[in-house]
PDB file of N, CA and C in Angstrom:
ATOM      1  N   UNK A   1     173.155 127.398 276.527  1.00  0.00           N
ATOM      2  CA  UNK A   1     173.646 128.042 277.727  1.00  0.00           C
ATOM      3  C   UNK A   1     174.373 126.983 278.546  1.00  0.00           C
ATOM      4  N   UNK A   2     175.866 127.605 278.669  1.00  0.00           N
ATOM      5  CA  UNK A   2     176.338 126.229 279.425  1.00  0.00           C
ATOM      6  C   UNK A   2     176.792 127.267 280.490  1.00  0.00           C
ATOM      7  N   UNK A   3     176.565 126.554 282.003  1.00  0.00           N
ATOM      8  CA  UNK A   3     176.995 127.441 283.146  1.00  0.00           C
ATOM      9  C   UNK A   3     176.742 128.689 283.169  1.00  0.00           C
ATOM     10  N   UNK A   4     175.932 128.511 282.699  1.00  0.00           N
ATOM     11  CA  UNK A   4     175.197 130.713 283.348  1.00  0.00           C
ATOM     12  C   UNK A   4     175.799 131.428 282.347  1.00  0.00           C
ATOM     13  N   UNK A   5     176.648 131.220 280.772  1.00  0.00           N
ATOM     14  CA  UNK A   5     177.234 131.846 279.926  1.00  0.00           C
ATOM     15  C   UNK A   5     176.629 131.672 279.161  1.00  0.00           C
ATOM     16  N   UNK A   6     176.296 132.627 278.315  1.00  0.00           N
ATOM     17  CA  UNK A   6     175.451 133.004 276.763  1.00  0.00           C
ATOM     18  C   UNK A   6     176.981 132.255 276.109  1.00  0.00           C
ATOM     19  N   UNK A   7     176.585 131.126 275.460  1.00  0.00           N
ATOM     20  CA  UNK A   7     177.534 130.156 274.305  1.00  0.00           C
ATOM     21  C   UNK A   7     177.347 131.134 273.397  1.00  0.00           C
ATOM     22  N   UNK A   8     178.592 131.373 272.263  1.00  0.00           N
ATOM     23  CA  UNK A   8     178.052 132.442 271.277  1.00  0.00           C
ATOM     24  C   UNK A   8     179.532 131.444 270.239  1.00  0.00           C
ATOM     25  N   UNK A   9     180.159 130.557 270.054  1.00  0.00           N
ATOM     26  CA  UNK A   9     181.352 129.828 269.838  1.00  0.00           C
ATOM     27  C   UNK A   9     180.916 129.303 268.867  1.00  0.00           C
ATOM     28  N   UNK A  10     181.048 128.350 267.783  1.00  0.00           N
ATOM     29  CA  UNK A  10     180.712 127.195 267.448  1.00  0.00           C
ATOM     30  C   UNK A  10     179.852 127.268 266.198  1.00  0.00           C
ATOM     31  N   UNK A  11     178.811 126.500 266.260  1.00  0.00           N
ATOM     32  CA  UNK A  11     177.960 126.451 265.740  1.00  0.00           C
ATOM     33  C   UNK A  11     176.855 127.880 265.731  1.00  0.00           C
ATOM     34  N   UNK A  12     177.040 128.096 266.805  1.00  0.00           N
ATOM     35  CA  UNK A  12     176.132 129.553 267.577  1.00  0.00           C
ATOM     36  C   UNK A  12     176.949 130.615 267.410  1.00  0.00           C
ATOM     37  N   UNK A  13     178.027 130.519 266.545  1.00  0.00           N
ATOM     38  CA  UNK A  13     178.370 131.611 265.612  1.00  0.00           C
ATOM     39  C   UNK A  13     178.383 131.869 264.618  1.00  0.00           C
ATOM     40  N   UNK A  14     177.585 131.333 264.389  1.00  0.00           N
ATOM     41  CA  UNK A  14     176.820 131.637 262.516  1.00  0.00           C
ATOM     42  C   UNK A  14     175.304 131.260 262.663  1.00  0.00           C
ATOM     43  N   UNK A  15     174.842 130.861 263.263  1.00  0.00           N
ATOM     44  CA  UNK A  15     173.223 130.819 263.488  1.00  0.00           C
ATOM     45  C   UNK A  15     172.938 130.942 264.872  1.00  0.00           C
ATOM     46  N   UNK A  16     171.774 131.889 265.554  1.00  0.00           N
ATOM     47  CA  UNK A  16     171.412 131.964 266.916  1.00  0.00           C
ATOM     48  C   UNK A  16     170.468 130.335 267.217  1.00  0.00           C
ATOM     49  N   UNK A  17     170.012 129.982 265.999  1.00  0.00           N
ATOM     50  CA  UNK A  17     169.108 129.014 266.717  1.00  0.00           C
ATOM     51  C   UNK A  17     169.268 127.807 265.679  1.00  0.00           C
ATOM     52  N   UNK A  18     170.419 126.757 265.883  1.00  0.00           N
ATOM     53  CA  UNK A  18     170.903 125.801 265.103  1.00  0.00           C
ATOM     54  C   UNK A  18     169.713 124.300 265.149  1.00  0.00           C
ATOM     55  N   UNK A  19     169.379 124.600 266.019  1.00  0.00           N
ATOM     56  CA  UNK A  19     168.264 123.522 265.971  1.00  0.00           C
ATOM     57  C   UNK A  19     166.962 123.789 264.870  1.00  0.00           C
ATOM     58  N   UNK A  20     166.967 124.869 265.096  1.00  0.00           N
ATOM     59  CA  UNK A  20     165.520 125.671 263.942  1.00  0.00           C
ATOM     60  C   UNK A  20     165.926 125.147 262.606  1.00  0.00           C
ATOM     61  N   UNK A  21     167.168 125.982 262.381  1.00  0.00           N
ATOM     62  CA  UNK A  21     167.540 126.046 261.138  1.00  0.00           C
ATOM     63  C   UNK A  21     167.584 124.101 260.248  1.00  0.00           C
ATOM     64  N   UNK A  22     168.251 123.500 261.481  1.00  0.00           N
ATOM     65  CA  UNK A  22     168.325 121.962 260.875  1.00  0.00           C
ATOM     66  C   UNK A  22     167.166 121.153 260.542  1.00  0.00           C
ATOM     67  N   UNK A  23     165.947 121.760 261.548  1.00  0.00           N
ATOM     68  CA  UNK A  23     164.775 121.406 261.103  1.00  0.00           C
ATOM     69  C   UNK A  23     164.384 122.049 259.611  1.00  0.00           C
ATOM     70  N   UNK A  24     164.376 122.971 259.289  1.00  0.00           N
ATOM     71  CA  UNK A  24     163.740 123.612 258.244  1.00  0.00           C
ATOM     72  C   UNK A  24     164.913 123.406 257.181  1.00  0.00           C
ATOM     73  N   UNK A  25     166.356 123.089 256.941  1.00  0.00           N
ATOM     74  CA  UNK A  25     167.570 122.759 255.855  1.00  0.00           C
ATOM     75  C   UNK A  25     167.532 121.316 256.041  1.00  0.00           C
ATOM     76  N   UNK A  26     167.331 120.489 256.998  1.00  0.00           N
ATOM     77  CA  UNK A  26     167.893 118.995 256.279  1.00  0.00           C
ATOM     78  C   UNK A  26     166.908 118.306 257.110  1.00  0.00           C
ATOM     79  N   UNK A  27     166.138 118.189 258.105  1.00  0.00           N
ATOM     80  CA  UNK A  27     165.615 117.131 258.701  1.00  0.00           C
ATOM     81  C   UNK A  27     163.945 117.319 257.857  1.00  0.00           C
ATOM     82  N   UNK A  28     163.147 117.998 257.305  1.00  0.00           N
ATOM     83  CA  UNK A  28     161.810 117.986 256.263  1.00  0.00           C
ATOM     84  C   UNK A  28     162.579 117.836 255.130  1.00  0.00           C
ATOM     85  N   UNK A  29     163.127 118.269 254.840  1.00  0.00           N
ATOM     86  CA  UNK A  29     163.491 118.372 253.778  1.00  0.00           C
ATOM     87  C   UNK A  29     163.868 116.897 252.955  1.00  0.00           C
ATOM     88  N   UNK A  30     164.672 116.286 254.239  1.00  0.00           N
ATOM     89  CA  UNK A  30     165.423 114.997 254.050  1.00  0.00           C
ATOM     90  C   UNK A  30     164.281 113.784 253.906  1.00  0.00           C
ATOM     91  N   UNK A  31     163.241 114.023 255.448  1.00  0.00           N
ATOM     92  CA  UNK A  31     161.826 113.211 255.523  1.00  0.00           C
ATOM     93  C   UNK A  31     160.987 113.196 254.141  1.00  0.00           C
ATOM     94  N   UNK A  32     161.145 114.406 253.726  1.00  0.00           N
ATOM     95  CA  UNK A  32     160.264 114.720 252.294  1.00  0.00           C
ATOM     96  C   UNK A  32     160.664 113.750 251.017  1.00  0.00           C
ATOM     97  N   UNK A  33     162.289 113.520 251.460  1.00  0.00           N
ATOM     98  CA  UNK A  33     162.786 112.982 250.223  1.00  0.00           C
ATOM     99  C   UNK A  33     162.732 111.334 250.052  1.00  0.00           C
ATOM    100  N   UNK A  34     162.910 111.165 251.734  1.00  0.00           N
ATOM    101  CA  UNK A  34     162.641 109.357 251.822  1.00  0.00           C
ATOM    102  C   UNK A  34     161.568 108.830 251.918  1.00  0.00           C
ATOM    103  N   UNK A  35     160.330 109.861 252.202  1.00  0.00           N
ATOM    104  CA  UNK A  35     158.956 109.401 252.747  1.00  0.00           C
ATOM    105  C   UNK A  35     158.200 109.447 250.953  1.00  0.00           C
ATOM    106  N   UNK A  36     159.175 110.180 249.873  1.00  0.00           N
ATOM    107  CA  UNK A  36     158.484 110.965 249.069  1.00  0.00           C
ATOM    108  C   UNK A  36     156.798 111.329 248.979  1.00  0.00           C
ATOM    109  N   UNK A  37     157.035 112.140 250.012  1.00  0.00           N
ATOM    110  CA  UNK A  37     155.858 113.091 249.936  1.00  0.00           C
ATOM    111  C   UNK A  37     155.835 114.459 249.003  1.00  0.00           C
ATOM    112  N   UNK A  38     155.383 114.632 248.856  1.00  0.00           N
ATOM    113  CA  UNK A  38     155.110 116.245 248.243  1.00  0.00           C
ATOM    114  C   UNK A  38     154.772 117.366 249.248  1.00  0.00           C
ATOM    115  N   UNK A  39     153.599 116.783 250.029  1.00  0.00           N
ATOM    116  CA  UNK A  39     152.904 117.315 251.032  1.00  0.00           C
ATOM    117  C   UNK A  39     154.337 118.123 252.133  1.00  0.00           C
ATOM    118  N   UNK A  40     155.182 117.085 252.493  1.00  0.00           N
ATOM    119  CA  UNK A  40     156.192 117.630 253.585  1.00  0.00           C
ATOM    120  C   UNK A  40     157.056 118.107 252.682  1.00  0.00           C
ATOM    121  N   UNK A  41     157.457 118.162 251.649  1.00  0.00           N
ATOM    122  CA  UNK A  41     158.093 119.660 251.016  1.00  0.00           C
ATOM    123  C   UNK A  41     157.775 120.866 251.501  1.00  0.00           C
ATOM    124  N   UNK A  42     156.394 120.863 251.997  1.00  0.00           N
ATOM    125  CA  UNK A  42     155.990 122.590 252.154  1.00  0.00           C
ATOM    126  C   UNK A  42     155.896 122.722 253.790  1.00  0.00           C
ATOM    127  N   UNK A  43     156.357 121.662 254.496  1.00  0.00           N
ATOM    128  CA  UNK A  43     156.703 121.650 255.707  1.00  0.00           C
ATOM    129  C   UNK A  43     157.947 122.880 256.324  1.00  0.00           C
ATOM    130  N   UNK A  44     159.071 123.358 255.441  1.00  0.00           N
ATOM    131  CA  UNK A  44     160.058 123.595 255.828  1.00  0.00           C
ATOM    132  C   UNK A  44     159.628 125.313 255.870  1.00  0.00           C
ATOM    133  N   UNK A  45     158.290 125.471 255.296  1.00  0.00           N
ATOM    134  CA  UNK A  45     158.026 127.421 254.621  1.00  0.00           C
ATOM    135  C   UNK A  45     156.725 127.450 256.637  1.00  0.00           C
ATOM    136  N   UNK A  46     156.033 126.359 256.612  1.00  0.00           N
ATOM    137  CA  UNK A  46     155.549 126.030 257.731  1.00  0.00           C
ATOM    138  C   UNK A  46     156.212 126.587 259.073  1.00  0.00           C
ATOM    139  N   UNK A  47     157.488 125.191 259.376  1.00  0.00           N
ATOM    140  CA  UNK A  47     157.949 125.699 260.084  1.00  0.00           C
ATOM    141  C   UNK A  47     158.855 126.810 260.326  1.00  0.00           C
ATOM    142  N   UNK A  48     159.592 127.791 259.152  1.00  0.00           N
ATOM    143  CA  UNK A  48     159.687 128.983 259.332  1.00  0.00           C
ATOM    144  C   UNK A  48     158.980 130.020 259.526  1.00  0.00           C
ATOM    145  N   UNK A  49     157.495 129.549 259.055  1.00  0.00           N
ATOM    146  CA  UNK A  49     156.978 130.943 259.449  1.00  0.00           C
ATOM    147  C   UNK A  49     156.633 130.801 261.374  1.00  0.00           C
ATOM    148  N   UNK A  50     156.451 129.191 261.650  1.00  0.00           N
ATOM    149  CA  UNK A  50     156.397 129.296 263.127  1.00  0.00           C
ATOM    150  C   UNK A  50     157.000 129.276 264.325  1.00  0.00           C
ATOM    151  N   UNK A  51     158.477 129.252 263.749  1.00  0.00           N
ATOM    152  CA  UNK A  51     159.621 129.572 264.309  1.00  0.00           C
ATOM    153  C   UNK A  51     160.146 131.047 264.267  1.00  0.00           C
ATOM    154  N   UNK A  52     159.711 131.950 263.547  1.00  0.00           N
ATOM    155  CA  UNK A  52     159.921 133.511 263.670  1.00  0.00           C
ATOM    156  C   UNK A  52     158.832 134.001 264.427  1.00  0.00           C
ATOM    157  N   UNK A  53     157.784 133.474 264.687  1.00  0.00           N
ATOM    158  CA  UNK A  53     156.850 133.868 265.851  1.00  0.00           C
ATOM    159  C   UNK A  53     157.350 133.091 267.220  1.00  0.00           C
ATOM    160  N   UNK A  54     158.002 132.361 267.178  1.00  0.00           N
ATOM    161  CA  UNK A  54     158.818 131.500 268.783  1.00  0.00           C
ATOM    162  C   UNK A  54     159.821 132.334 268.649  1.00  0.00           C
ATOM    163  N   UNK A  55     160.371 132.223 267.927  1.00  0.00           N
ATOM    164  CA  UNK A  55     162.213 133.220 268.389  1.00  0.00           C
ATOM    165  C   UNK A  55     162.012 134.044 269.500  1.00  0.00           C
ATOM    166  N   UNK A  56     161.407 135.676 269.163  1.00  0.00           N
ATOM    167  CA  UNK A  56     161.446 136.319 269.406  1.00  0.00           C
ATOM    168  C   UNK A  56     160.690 136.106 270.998  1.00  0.00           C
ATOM    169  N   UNK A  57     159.973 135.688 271.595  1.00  0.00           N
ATOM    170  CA  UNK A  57     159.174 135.245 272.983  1.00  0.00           C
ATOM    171  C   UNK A  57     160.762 134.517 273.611  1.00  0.00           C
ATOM    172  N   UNK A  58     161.482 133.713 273.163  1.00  0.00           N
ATOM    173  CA  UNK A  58     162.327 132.894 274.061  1.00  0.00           C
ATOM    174  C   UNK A  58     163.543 134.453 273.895  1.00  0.00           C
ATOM    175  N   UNK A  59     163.986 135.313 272.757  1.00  0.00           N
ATOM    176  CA  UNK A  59     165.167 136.017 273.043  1.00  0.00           C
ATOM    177  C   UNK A  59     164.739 136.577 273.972  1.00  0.00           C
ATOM    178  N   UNK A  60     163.506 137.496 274.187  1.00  0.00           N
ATOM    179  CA  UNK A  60     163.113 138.715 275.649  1.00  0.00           C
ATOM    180  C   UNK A  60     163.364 137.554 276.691  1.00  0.00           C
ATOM    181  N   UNK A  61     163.697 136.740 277.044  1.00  0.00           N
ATOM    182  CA  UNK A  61     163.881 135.755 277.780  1.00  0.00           C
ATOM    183  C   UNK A  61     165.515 135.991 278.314  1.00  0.00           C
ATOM    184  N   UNK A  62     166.124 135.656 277.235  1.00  0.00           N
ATOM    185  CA  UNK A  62     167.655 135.728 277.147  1.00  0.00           C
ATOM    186  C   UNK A  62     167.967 137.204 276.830  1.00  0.00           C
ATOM    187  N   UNK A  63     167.349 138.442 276.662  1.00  0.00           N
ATOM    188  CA  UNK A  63     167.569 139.748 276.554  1.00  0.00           C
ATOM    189  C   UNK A  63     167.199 139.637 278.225  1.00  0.00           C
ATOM    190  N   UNK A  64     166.569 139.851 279.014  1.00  0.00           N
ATOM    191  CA  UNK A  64     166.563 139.929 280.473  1.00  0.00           C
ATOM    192  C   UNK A  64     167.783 138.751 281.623  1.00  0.00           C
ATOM    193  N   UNK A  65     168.028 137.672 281.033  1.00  0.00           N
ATOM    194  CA  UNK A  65     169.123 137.152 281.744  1.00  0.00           C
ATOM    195  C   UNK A  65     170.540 137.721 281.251  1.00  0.00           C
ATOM    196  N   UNK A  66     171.066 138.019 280.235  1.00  0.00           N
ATOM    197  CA  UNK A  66     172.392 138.031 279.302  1.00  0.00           C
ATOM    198  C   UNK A  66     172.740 139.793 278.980  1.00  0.00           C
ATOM    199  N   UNK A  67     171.508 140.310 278.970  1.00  0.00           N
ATOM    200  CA  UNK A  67     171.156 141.841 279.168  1.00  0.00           C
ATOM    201  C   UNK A  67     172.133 142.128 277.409  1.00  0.00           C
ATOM    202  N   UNK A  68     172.913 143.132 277.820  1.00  0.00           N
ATOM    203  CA  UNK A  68     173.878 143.610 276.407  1.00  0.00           C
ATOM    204  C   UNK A  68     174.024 142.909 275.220  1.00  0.00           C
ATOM    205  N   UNK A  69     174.843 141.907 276.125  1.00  0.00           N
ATOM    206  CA  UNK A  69     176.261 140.797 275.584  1.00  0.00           C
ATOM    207  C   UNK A  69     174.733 140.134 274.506  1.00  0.00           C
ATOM    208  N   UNK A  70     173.612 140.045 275.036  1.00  0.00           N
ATOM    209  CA  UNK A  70     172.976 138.934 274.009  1.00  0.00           C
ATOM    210  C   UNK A  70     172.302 139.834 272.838  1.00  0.00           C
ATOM    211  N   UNK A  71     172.001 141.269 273.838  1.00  0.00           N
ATOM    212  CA  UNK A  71     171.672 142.286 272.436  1.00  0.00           C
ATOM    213  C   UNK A  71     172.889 142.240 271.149  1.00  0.00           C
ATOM    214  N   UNK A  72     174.326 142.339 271.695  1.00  0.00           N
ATOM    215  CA  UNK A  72     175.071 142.811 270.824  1.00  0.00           C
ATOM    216  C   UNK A  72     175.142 141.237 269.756  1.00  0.00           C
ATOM    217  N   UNK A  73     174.866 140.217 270.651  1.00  0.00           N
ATOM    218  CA  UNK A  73     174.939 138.769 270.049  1.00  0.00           C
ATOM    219  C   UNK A  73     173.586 138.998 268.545  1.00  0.00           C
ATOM    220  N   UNK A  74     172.816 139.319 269.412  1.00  0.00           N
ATOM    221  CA  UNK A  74     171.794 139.034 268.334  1.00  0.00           C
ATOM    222  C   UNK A  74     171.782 139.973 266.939  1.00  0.00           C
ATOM    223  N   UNK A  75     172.398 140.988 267.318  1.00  0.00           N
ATOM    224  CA  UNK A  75     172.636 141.912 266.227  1.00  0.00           C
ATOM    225  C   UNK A  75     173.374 141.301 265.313  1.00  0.00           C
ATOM    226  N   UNK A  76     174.812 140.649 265.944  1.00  0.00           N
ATOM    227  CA  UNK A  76     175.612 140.499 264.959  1.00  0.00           C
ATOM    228  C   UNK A  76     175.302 138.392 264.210  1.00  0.00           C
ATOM    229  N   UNK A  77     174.610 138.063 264.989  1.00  0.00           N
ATOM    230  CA  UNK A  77     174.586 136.865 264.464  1.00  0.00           C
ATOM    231  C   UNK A  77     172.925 136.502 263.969  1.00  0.00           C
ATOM    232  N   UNK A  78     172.453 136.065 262.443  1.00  0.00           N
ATOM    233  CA  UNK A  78     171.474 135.858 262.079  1.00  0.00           C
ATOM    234  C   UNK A  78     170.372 134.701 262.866  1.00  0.00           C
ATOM    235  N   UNK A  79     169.424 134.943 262.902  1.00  0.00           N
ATOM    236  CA  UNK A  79     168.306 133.865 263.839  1.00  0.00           C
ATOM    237  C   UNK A  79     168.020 132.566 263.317  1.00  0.00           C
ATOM    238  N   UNK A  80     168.150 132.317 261.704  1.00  0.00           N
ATOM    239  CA  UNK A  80     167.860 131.012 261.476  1.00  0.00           C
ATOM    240  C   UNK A  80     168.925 130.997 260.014  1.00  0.00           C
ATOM    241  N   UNK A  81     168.966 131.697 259.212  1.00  0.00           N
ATOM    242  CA  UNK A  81     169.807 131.614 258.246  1.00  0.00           C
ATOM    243  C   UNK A  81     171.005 131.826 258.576  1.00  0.00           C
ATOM    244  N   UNK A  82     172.358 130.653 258.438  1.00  0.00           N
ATOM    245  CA  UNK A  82     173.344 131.098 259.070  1.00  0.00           C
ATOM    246  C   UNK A  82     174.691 131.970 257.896  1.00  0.00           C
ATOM    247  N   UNK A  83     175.659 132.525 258.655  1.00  0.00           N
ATOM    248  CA  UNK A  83     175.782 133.442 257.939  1.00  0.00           C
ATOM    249  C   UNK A  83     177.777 132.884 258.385  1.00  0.00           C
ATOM    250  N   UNK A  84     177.952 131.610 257.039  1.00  0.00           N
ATOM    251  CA  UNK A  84     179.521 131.471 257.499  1.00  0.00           C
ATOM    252  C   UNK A  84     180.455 132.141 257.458  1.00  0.00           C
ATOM    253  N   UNK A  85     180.071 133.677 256.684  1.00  0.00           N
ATOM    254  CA  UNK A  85     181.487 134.432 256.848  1.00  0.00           C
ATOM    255  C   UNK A  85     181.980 134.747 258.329  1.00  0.00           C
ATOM    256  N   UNK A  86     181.221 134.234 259.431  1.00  0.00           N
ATOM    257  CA  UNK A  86     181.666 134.312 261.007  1.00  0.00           C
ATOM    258  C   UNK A  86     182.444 133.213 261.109  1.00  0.00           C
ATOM    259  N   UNK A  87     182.373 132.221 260.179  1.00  0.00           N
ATOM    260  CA  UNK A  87     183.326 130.950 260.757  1.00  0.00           C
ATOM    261  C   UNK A  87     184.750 131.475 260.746  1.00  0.00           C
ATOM    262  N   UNK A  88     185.360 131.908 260.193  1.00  0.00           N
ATOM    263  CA  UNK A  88     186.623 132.604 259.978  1.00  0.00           C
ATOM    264  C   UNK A  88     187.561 133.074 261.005  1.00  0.00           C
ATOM    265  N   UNK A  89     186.283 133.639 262.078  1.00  0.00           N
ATOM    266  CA  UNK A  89     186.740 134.439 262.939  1.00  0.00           C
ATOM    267  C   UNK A  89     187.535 133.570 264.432  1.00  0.00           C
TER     268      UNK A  89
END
């Protein structure tokens, strides 16, 4: 949110929550590979399942400030899997 505007541009047009997603695609994933653990391999199924129980508490958040514009946002843009056929646009 920059200046009281729902950002929807960028990066935040192909994933609603780019920080989630980098945790669970390259930052365990990456730790897993230099630390070689095994154990933090199964870090990335972890934090997805506890990031789809956070999402949804912070959007009713941004569904009451952004009202529509963030309903129609969230419809069309995926929550953690991003979806580049929006880069195009």
């Amino acid at each position: 949110m920059s200046s009281g505007k729902l950002e929807t541009t960028g990066i935040f047009a192909v994933v609603r929550n780019p920080l989630y997603c980098a945790w669970i695609v390259v930052l365990f994933p990456g730790l897993a590979l230099v630390s070689q653990s095994w154990l933090i391999f199964g870090m990335p199924v972890i934090a997805y399942y506890k990031f789809t129980k956070l999402i949804p508490q912070e959007e009713t958040v941004l569904e009451k400030i952004f009202g529509k514009e963030f309903i129609n946002y969230k419809r069309n843009v995926p929550a953690l899997i991003p979806c580049f056929k929006k880069i195009s646009k």
